[in-house]
C-alpha atoms as a PDB file:
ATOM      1  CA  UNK A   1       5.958  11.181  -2.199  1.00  0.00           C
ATOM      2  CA  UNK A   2       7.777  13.131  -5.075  1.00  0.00           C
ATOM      3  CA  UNK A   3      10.983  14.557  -3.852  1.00  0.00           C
ATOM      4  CA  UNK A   4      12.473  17.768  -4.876  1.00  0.00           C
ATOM      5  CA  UNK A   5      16.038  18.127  -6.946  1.00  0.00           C
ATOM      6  CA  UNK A   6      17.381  19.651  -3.527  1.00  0.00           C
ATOM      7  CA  UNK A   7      16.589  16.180  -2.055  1.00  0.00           C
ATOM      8  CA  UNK A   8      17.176  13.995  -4.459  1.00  0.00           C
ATOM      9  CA  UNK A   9      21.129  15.681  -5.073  1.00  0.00           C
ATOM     10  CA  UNK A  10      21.433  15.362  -1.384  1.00  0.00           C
ATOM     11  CA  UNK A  11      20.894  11.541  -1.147  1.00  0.00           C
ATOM     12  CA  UNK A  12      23.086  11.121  -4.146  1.00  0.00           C
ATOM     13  CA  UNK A  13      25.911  13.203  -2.721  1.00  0.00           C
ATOM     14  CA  UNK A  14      25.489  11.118   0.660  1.00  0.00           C
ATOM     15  CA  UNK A  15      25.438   7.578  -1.405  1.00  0.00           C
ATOM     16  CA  UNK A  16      28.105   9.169  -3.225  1.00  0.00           C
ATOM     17  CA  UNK A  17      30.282   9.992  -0.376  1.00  0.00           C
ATOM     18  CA  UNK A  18      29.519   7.403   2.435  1.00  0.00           C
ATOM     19  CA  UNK A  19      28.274   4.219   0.037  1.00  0.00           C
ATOM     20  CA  UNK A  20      24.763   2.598  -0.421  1.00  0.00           C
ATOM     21  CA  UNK A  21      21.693   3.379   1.610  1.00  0.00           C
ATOM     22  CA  UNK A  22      19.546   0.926   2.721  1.00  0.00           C
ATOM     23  CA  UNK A  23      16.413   2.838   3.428  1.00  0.00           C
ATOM     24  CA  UNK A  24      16.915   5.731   0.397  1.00  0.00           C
ATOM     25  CA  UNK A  25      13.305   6.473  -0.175  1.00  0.00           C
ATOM     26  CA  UNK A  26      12.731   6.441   3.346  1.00  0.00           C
ATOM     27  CA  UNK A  27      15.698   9.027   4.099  1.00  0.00           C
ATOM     28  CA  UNK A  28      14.287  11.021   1.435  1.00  0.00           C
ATOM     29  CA  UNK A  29      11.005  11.252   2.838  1.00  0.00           C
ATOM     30  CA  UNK A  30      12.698  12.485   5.800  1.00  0.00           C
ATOM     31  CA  UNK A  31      14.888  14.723   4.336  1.00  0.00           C
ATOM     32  CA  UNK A  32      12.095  16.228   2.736  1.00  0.00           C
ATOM     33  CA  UNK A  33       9.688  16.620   5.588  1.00  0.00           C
ATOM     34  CA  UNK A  34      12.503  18.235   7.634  1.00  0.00           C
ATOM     35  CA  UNK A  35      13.420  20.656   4.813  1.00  0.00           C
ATOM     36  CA  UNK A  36       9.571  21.434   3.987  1.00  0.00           C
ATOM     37  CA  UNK A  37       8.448  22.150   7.955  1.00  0.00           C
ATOM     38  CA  UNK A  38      11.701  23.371   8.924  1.00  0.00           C
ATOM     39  CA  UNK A  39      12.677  20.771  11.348  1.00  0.00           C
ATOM     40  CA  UNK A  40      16.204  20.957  11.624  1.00  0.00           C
ATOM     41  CA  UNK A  41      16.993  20.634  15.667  1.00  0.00           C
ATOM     42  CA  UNK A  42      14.631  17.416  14.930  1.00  0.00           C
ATOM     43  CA  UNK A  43      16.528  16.638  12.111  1.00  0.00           C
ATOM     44  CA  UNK A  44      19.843  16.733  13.728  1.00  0.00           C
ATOM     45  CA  UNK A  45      18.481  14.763  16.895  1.00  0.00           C
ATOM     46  CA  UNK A  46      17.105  12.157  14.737  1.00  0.00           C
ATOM     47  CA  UNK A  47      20.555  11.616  13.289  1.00  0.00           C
ATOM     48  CA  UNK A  48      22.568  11.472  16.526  1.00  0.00           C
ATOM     49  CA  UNK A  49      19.664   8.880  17.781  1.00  0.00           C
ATOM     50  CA  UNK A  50      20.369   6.943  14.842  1.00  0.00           C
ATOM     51  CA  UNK A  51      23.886   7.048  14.829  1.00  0.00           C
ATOM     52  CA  UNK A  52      23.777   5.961  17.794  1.00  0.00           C
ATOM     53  CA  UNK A  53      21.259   2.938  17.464  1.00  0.00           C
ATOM     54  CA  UNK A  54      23.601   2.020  14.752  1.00  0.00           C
ATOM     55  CA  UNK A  55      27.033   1.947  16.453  1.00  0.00           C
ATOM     56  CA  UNK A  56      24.809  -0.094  19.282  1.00  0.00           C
ATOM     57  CA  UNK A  57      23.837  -2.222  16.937  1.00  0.00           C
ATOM     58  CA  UNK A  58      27.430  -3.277  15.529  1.00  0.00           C
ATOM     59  CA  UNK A  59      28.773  -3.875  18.924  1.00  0.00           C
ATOM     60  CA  UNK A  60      26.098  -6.022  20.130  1.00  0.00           C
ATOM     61  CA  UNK A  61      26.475  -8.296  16.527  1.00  0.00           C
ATOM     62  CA  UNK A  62      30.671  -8.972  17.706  1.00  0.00           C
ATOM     63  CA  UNK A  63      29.605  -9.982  21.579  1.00  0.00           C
ATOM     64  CA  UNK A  64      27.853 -12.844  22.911  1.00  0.00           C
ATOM     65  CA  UNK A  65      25.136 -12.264  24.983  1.00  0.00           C
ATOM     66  CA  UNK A  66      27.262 -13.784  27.988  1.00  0.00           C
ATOM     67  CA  UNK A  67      29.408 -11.369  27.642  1.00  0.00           C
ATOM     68  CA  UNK A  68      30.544  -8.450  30.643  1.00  0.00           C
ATOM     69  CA  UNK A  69      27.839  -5.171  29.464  1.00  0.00           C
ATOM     70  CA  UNK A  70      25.631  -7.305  26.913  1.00  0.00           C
ATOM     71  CA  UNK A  71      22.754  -6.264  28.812  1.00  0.00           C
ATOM     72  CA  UNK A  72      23.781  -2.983  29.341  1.00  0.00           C
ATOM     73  CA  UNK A  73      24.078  -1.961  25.848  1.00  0.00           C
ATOM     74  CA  UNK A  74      21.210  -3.568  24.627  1.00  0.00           C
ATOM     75  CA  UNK A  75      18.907  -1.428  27.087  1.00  0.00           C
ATOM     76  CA  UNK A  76      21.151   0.954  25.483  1.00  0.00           C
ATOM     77  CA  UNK A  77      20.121  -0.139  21.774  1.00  0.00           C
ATOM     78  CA  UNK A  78      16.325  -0.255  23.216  1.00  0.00           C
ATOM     79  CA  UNK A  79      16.435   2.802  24.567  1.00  0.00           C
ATOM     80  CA  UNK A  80      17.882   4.557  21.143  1.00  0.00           C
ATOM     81  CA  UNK A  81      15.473   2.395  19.159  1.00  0.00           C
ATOM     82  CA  UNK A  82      12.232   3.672  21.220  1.00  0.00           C
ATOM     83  CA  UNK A  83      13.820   7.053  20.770  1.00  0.00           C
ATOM     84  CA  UNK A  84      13.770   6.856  17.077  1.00  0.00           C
ATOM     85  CA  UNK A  85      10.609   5.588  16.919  1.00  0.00           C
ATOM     86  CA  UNK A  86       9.591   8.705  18.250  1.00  0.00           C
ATOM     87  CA  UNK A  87      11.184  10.737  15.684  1.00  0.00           C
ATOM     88  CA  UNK A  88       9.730   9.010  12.826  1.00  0.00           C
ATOM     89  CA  UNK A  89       6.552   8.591  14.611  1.00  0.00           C
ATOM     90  CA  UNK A  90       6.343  12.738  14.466  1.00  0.00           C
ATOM     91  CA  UNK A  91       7.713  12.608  10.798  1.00  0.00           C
ATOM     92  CA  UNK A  92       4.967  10.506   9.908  1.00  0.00           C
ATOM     93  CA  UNK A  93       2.525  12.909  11.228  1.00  0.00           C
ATOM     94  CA  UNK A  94       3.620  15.180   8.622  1.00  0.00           C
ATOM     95  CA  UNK A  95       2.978  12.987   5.547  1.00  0.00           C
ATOM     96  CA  UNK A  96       0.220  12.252   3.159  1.00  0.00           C
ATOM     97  CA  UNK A  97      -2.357   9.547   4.488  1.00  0.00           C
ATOM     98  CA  UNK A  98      -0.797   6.281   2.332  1.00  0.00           C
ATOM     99  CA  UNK A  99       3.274   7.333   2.884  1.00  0.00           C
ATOM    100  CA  UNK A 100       2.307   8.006   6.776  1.00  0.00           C
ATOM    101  CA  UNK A 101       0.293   4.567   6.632  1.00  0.00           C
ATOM    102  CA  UNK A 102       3.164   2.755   4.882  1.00  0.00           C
ATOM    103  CA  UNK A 103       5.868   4.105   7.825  1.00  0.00           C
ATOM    104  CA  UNK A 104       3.648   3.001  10.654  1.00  0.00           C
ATOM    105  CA  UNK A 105       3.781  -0.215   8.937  1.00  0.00           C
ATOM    106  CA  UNK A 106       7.319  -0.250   8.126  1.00  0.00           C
ATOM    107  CA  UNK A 107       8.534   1.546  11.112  1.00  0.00           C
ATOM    108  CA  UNK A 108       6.081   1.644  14.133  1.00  0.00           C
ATOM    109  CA  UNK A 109       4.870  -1.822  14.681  1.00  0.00           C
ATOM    110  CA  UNK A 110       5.844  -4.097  16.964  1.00  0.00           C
ATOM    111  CA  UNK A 111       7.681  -7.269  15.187  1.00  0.00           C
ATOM    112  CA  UNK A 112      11.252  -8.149  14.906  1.00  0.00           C
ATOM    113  CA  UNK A 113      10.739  -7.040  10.963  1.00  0.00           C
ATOM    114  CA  UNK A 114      10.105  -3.118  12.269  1.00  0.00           C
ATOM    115  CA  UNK A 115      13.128  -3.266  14.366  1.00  0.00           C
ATOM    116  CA  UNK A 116      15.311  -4.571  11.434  1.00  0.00           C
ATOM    117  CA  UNK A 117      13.839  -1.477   9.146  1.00  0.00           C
ATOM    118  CA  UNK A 118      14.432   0.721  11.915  1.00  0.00           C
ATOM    119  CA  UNK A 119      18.206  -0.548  12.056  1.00  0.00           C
ATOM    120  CA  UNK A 120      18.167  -0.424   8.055  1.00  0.00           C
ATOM    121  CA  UNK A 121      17.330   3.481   8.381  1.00  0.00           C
ATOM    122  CA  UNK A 122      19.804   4.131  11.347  1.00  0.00           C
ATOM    123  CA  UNK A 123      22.351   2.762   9.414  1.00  0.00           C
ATOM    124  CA  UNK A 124      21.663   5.901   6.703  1.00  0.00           C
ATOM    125  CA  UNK A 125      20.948   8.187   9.293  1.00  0.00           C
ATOM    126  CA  UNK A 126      24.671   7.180  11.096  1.00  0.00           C
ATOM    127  CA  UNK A 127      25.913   7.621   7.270  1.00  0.00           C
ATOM    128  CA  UNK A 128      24.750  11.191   7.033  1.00  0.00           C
ATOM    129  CA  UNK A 129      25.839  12.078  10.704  1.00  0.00           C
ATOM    130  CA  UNK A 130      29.132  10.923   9.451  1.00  0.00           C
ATOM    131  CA  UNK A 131      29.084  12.797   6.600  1.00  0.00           C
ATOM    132  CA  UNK A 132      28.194  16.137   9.307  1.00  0.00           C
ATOM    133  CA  UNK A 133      30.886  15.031  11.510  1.00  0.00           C
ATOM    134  CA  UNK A 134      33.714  14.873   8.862  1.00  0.00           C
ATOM    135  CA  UNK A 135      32.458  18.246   7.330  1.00  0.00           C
ATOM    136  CA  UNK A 136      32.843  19.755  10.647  1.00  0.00           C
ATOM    137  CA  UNK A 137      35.922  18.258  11.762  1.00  0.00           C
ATOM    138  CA  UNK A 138      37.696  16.812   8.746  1.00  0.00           C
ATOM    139  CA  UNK A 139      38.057  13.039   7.610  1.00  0.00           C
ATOM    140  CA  UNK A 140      40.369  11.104  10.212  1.00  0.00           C
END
């Protein structure tokens, strides 16, 4: 899918200001999508899901699965993670035939390799909600 210059300056100014994305194509897609249908409460939901699938995600790397809340927060991460697969599941409805084929594939399956690409676009997702949280309330 060909992005537009508004995109495209928007995915350099987040690499720019919050490092490397892991999924950029991806997050353009999305970006795009949002822009083109006007889907910006979806948008911004998307991001807070994947922020927060993210920030799961580092806190269940540093514990042990022994340890007090493990299981807690990873019905937690689950939960977040079936919630964004929503989101890009309605994003993909949206796109031409082979880029909505190729996020099914990427995104929608059911392996441990979808969940990792999932967790690979949260992690961009978290970056731009960052990027939203320290325009609205300045860098800490």
């Amino acid at each position: 899918m060909k992005l537009s210059s508004d995109t495209e300056a928007a995915l350099e100014f987040l690499t720019t200001q919050q490092g490397e994305l892991r999924k950029r194509n991806d997050m353009g897609v999305i970006l795009e999508i949002a822009a083109t249908n006007a889907l910006i409460d979806d948008m911004n939901n998307m991001v807070l899901v994947g922020k927060n699938v993210y920030s799961c995600y580092g806190i269940l790397r540093k514990m042990s699965a022994n340890d007090e809340g493990y299981k807690r927060l990873e019905h937690e991460f689950m939960t977040n993670v079936h919630v964004l697969r929503g989101h890009i599941g309605t994003v993909s409805e949206l796109l031409p035939e082979l880029e909505r084929n190729r996020f099914e594939t990427v995104y929608l399956g059911m392996t441990q390799g979808t969940v990792r690409n999932i967790v690979d676009l949260a992690h961009d997702l978290s970056a731009l909600k960052n990027l939203q949280n320290n325009s609205k309330y300045g860098e800490n």
